[in-house]
N, C-alpha and C. Protein backbone atom coordinates (compact mmCIF):
# COMPACT_ATOMS: atom_id res chain seq x y z
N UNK A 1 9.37 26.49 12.83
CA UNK A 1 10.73 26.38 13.32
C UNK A 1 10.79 25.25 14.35
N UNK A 2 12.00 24.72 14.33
CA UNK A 2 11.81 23.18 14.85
C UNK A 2 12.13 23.42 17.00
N UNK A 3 11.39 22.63 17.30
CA UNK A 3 11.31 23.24 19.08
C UNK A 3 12.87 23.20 19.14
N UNK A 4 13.34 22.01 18.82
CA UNK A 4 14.73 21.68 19.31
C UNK A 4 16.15 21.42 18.34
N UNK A 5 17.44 22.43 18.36
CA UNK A 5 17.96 22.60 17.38
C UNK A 5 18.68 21.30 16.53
N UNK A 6 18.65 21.67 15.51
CA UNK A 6 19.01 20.69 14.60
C UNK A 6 21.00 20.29 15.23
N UNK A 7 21.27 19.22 15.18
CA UNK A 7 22.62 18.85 15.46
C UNK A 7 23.38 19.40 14.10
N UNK A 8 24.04 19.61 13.81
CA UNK A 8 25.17 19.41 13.40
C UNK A 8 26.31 17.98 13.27
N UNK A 9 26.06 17.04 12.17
CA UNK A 9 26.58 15.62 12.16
C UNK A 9 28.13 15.96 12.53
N UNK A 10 29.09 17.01 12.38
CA UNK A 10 30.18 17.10 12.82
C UNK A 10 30.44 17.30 14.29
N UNK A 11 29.26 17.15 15.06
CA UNK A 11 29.74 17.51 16.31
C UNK A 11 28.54 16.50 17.29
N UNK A 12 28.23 15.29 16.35
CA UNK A 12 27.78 14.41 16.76
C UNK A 12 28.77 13.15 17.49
N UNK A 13 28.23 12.07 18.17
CA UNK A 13 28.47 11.12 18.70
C UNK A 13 29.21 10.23 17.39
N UNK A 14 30.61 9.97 17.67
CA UNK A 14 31.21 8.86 16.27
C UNK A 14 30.24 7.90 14.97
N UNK A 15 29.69 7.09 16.33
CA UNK A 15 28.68 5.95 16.13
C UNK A 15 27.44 6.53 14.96
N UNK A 16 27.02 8.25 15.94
CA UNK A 16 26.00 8.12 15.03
C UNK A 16 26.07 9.06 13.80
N UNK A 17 27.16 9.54 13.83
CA UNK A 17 27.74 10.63 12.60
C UNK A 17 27.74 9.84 11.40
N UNK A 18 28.38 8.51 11.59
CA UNK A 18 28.93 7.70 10.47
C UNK A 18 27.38 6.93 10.08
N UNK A 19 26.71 7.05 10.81
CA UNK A 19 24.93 6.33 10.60
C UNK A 19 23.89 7.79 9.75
N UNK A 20 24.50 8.74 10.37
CA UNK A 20 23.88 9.68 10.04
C UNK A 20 24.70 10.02 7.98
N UNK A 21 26.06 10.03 8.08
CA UNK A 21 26.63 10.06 6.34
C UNK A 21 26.17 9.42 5.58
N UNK A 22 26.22 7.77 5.97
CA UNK A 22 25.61 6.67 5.12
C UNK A 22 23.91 6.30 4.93
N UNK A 23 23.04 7.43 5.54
CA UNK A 23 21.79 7.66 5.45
C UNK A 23 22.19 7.86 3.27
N UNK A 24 20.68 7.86 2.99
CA UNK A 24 20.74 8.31 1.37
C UNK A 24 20.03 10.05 1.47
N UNK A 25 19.93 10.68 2.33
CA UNK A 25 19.69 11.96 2.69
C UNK A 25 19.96 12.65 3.63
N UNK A 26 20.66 13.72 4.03
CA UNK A 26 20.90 14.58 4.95
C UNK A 26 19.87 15.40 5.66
N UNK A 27 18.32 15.03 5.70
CA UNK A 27 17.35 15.14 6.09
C UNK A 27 17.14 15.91 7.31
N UNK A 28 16.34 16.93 7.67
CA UNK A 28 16.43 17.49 9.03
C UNK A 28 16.09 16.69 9.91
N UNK A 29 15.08 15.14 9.48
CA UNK A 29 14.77 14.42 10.66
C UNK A 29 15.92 13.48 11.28
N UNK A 30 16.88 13.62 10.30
CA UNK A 30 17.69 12.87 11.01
C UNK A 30 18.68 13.77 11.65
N UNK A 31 19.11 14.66 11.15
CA UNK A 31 19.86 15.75 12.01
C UNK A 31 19.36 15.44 13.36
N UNK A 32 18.08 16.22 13.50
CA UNK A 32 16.88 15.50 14.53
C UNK A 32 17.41 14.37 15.75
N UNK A 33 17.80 13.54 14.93
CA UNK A 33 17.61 12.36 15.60
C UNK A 33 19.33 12.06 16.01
N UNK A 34 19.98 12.83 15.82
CA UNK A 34 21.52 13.06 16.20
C UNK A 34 21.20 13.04 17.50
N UNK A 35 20.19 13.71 18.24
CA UNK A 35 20.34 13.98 19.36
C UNK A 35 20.46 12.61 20.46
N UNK A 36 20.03 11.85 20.05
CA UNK A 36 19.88 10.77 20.49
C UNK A 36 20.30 9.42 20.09
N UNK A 37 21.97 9.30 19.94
CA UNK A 37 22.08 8.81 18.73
C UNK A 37 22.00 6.92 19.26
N UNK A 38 21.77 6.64 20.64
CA UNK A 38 21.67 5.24 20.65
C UNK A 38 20.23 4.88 19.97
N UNK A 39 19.45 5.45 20.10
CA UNK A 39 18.09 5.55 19.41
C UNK A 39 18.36 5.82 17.98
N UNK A 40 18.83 6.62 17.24
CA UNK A 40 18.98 6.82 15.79
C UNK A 40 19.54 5.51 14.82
N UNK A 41 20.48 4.89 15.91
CA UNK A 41 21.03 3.35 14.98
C UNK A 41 20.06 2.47 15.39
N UNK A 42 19.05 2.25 16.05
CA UNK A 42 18.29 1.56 16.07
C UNK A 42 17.20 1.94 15.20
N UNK A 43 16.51 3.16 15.18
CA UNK A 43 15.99 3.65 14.53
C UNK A 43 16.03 3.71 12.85
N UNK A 44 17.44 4.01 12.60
CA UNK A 44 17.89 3.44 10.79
C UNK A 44 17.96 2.06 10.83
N UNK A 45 18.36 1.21 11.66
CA UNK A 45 18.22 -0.08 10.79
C UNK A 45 16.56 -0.29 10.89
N UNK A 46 16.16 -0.07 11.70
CA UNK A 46 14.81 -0.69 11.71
C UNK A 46 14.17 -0.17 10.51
N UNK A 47 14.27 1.34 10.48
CA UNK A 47 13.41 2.12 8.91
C UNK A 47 13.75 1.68 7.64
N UNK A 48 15.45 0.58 7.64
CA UNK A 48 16.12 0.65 6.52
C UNK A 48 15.14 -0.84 5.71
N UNK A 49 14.67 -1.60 7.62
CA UNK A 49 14.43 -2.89 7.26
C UNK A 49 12.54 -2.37 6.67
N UNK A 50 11.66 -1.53 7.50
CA UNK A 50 10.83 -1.63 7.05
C UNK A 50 10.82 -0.82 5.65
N UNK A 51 11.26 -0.20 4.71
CA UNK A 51 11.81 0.41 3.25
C UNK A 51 12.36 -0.74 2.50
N UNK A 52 13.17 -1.64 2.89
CA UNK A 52 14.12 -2.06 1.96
C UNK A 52 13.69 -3.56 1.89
N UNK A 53 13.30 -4.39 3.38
CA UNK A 53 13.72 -5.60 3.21
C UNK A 53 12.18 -6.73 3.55
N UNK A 54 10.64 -6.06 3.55
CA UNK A 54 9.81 -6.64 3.48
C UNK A 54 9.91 -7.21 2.55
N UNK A 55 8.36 -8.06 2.72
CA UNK A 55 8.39 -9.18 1.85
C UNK A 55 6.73 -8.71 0.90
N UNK A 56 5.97 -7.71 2.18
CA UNK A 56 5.20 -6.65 1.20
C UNK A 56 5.22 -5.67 0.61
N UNK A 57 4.25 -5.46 -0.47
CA UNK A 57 4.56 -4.82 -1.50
C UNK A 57 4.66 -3.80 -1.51
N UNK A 58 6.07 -3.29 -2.05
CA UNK A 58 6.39 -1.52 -1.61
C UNK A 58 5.46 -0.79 -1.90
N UNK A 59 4.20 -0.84 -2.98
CA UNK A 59 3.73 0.22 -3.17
C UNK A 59 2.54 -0.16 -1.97
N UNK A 60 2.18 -1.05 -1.94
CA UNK A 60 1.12 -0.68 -0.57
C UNK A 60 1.96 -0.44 0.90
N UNK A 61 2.75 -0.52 1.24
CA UNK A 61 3.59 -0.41 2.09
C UNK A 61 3.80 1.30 2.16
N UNK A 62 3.88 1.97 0.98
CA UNK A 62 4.21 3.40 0.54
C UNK A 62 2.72 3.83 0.77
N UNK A 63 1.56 3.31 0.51
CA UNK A 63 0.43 4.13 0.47
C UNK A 63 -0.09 3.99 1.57
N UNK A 64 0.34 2.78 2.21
CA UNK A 64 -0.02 2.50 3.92
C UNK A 64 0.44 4.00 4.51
N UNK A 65 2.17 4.35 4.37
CA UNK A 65 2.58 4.79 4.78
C UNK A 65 2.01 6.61 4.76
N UNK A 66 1.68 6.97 3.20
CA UNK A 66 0.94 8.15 3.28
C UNK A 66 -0.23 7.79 3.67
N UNK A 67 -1.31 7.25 4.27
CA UNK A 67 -2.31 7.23 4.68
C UNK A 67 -2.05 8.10 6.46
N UNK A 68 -0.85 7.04 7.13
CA UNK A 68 -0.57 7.46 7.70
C UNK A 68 -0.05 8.61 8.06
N UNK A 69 0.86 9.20 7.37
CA UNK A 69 1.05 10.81 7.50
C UNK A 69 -0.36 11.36 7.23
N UNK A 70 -1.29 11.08 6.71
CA UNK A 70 -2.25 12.13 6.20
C UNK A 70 -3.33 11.80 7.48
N UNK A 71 -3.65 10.89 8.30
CA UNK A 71 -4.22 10.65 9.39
C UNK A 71 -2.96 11.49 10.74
N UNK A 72 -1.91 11.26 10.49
CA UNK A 72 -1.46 12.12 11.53
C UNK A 72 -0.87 13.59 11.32
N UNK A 73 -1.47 13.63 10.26
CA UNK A 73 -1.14 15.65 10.15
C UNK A 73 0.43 15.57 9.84
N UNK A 74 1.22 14.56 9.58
CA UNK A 74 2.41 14.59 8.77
C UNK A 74 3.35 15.25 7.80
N UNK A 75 2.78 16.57 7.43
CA UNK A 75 3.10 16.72 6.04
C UNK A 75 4.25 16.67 5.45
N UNK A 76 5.41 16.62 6.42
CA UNK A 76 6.62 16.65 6.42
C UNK A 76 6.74 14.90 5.80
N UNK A 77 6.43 14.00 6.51
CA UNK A 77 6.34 12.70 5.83
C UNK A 77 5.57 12.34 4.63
N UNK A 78 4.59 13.10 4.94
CA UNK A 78 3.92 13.18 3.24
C UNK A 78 4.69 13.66 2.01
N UNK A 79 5.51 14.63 2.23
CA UNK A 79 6.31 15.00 1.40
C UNK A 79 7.79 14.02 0.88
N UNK A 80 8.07 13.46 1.85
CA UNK A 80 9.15 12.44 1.43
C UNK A 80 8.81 11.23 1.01
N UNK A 81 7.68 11.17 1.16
CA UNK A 81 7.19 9.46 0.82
C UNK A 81 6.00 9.52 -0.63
N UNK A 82 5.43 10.63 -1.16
CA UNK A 82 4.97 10.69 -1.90
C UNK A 82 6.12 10.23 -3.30
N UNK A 83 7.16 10.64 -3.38
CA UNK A 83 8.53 10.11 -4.41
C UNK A 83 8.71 9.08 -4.59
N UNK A 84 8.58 8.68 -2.98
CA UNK A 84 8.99 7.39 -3.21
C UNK A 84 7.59 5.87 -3.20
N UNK A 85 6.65 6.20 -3.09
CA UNK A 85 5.22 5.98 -3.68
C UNK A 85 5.49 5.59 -5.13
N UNK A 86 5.61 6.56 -5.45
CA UNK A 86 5.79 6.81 -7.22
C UNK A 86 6.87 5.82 -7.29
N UNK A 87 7.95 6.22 -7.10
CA UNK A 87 9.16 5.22 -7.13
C UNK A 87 8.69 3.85 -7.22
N UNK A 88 8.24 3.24 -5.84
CA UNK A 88 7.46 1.97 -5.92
C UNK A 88 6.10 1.32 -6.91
N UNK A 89 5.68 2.41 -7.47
CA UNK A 89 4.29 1.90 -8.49
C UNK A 89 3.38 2.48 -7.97
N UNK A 90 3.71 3.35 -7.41
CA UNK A 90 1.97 4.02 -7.16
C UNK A 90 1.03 5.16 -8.07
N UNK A 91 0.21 4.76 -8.66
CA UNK A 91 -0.24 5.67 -9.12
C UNK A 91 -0.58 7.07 -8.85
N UNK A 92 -0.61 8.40 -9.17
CA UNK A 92 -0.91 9.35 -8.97
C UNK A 92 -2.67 9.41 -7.84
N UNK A 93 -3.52 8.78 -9.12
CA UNK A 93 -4.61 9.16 -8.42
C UNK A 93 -4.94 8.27 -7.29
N UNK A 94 -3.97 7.37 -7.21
CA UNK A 94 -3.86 6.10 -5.90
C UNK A 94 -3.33 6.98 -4.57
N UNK A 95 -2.53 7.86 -5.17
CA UNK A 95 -2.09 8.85 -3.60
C UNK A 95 -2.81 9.75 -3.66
N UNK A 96 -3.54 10.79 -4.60
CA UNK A 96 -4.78 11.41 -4.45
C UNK A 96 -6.11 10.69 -3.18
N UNK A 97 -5.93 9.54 -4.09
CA UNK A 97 -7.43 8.95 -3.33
C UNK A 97 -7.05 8.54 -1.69
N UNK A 98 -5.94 8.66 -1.31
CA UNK A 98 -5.45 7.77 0.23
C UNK A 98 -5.40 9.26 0.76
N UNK A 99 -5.05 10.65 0.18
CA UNK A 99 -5.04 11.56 0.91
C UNK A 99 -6.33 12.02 1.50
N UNK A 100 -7.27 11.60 0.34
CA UNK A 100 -8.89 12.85 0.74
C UNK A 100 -9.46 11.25 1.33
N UNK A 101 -9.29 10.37 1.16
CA UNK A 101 -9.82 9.19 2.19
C UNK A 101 -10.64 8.95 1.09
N UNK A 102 -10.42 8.36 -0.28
CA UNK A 102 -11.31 8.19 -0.87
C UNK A 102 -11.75 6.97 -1.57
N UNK A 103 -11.85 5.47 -0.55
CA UNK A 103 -11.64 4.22 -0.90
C UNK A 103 -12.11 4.13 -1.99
N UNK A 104 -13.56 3.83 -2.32
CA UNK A 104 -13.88 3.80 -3.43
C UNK A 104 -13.43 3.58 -4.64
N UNK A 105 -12.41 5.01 -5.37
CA UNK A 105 -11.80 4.49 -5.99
C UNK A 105 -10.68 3.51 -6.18
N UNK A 106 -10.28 3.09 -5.43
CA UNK A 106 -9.26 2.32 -5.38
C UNK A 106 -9.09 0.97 -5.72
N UNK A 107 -8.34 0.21 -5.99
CA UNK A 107 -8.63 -1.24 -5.71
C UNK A 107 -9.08 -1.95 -4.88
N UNK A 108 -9.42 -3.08 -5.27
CA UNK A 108 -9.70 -4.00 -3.84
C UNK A 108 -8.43 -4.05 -2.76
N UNK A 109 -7.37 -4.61 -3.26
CA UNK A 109 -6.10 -4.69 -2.26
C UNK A 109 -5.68 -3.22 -1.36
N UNK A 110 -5.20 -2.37 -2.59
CA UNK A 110 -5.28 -1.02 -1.69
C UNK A 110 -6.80 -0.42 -0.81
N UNK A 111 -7.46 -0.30 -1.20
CA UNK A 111 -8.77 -0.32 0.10
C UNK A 111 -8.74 -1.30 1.52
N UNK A 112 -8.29 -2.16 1.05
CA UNK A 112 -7.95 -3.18 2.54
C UNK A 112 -6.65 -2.47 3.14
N UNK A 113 -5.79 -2.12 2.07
CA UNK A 113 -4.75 -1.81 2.92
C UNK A 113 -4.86 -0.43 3.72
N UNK A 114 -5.88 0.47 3.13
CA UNK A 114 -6.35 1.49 3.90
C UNK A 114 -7.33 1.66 4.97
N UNK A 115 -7.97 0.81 4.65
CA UNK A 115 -8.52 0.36 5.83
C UNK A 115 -8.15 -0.20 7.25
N UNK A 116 -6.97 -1.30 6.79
CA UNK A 116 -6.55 -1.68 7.68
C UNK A 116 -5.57 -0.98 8.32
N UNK A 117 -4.98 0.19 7.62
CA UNK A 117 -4.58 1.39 8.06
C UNK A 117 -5.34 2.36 9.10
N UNK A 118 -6.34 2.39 8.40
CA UNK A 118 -7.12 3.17 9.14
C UNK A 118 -7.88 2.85 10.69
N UNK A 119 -7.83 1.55 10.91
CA UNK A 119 -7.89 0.92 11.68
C UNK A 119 -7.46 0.75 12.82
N UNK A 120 -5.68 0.73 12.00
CA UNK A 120 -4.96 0.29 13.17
C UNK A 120 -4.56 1.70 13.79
N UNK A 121 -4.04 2.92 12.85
CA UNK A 121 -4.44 4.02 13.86
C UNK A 121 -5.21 4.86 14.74
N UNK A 122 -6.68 4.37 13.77
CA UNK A 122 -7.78 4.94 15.23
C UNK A 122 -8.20 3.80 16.48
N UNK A 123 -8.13 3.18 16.17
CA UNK A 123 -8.58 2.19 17.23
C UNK A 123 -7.38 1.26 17.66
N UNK A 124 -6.53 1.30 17.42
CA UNK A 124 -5.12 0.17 17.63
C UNK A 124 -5.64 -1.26 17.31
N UNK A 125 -6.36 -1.64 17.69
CA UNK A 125 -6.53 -3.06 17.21
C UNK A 125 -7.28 -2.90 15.75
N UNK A 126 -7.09 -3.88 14.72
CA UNK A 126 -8.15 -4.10 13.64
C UNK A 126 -9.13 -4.31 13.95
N UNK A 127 -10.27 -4.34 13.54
CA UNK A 127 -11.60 -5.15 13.08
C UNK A 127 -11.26 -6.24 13.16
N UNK A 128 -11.94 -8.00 13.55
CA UNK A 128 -11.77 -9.26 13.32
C UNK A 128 -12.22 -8.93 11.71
N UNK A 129 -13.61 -8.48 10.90
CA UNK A 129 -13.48 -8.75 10.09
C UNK A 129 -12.64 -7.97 8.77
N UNK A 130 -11.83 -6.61 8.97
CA UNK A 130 -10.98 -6.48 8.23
C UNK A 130 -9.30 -7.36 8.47
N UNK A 131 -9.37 -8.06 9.43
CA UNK A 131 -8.29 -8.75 10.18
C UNK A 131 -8.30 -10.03 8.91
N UNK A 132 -9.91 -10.77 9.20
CA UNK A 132 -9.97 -12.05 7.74
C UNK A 132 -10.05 -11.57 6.62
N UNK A 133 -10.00 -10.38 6.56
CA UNK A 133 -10.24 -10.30 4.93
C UNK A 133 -8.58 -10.14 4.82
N UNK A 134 -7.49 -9.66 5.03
CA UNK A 134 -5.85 -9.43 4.91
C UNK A 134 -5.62 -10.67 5.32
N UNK A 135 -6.16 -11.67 5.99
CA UNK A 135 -5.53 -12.95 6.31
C UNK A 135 -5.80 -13.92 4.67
N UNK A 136 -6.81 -13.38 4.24
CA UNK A 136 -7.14 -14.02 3.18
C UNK A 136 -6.43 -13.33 1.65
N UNK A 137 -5.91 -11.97 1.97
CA UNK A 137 -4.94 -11.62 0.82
C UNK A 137 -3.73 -11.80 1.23
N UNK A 138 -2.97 -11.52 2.10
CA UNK A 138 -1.65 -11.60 2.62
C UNK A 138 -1.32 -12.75 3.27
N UNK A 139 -0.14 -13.09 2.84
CA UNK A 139 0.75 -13.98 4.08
C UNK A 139 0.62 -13.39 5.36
N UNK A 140 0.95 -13.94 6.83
CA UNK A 140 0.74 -14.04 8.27
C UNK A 140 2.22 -12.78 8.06
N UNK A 141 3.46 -12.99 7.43
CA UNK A 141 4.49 -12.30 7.01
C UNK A 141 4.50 -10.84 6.99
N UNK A 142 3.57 -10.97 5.49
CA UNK A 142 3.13 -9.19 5.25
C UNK A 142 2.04 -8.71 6.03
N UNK A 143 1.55 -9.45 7.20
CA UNK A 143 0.27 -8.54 7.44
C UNK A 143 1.10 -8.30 8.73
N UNK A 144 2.35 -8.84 9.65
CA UNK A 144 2.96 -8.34 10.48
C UNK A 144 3.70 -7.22 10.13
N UNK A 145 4.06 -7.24 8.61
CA UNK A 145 4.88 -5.95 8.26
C UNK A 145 4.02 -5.29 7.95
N UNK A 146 3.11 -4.98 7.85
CA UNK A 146 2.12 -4.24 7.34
C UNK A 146 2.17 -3.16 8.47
N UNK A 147 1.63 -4.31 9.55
CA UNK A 147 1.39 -3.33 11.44
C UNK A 147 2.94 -2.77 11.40
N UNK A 148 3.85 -3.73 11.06
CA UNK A 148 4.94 -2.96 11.73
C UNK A 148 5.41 -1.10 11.04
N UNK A 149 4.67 -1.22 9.86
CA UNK A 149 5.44 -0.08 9.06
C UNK A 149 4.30 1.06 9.82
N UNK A 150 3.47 0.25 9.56
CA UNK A 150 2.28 1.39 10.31
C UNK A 150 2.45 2.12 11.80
N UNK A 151 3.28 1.20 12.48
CA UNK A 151 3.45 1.50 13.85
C UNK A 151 4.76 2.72 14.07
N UNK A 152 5.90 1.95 12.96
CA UNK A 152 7.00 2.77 12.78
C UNK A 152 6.48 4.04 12.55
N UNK A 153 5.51 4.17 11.74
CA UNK A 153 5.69 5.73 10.83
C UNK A 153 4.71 6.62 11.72
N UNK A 154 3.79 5.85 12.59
CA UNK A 154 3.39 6.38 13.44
C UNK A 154 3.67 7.49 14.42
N UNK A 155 4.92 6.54 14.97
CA UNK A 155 6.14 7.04 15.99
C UNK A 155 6.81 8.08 15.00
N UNK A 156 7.42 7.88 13.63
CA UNK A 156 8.19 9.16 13.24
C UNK A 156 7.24 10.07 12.99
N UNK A 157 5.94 10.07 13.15
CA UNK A 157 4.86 11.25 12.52
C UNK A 157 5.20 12.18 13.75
N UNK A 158 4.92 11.54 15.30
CA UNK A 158 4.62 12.03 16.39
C UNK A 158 6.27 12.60 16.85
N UNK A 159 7.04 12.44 16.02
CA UNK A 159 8.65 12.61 16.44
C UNK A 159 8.38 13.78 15.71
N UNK A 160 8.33 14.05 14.08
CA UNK A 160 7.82 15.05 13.55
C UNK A 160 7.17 16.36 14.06
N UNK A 161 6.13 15.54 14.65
CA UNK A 161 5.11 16.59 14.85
C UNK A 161 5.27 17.71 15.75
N UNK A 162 6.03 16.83 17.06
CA UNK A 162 6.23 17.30 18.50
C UNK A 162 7.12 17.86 18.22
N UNK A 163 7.79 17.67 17.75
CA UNK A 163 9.38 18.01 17.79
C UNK A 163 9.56 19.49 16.67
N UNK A 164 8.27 19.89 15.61
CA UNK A 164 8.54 20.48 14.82
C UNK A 164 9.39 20.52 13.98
N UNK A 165 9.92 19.34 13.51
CA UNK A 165 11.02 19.38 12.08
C UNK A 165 10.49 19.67 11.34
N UNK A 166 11.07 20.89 10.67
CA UNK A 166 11.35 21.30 9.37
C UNK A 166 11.45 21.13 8.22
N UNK A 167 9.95 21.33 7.31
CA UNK A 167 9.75 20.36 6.05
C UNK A 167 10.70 20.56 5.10
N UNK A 168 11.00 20.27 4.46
CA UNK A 168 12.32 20.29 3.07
C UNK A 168 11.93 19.86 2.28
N UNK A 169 11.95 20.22 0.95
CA UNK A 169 11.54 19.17 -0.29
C UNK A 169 11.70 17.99 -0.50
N UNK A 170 11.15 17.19 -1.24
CA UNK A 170 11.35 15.78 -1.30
C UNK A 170 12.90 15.99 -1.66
N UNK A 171 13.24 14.61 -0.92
CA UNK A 171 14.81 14.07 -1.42
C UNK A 171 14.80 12.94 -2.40
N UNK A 172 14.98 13.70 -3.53
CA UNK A 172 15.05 12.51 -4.93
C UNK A 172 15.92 11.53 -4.53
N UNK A 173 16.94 11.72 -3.98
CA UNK A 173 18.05 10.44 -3.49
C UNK A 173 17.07 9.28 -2.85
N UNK A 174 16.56 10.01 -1.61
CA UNK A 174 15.70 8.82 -1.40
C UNK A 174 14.41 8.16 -2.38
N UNK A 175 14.09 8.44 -2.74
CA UNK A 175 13.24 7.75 -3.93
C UNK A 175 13.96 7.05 -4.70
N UNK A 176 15.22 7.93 -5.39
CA UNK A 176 16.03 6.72 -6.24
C UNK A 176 16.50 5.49 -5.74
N UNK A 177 16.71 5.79 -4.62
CA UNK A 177 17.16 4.50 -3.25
C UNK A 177 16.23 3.43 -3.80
N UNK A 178 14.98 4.01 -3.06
CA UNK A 178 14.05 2.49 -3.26
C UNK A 178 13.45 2.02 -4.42
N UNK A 179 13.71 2.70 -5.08
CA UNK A 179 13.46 2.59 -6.54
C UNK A 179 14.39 1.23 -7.30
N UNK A 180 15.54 1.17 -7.05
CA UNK A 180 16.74 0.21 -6.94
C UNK A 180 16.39 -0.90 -6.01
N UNK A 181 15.77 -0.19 -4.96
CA UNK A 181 15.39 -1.53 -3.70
C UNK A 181 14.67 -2.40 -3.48
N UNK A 182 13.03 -1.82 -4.11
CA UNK A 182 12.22 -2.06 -4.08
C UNK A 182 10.50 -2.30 -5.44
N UNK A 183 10.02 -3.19 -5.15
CA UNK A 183 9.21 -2.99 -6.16
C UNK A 183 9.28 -4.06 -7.95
């Protein structure tokens, strides 16, 4: 049960009611995030830009992103982003293998990208040498969006976590979203 009660978008702030409708899900994290709604419009455009408008590739961007829920005890984000994984090209046993930490199988590209996942959440800085090896697959571009999605989803894991929101089934809307958006 979530520490702190869910808003009600009808008895929200104008600004963020109308941010909160035009979301592609009625999500408890954003209910959530009613509470605070100068933070919530900053918060959607920024999530809309790291989802919609990189220039890296949604599906490593998506498996970055479950790596991350599954390093921060997420499951609530694991559950919404696994759809949309798929949505983007991810293979089944590609989100299998990022959950149990299981580079190996993976590709070369996705293993860097888990790595460098893995990286940047236990230690905050990369490795110099997983740092040249993404300088040598990625543009200077995607390896800033890379940190940035990682950093974002970070912060919504720990918004999640603390806060106890309330898991819900995946929202097919959002998957169909990026599915159209992305990929």
């Amino acid at each position: 049960m979530a520490r702190l009660p869910y808003l009600d978008p009808a008895s929200a702030e104008e600004k963020a009611r109308k941010i909160y409708e035009d979301l592609p899900a009625p999500l408890n994290i954003f209910r959530m995030m009613l509470h605070s709604p100068t933070n919530m419009r900053s918060l959607a455009r920024f999530g809309a830009a790291v989802l919609g408008r990189q220039k890296l590739d949604p599906r490593l961007r998506e498996l970055a992103i479950l790596r991350v829920a599954t390093l921060s005890k997420a499951d609530y984000e694991w559950t919404q982003h696994v759809p949309i994984a798929i949505a983007c090209g991810a293979k089944e046993s590609e989100i299998s293998a990022v959950r149990k930490g299981d580079l190996d199988s993976l590709d070369p590209e996705v293993r860097l990208v888990i790595r460098f996942t893995d990286e940047c959440v236990h230690d905050v800085k990369v490795s110099s040498g997983t740092f040249e090896e993404a300088k040598a697959s990625f543009s200077s571009q995607e390896i800033v969006e890379l940190v940035l999605a990682i950093g974002f989803y970070m912060m919504i894991a720990r918004v999640l976590e603390t806060l106890e929101v309330d898991a819900e089934p995946a929202a097919p809307e959002m998957a169909a979203s990026f599915r159209r958006t992305s990929g």
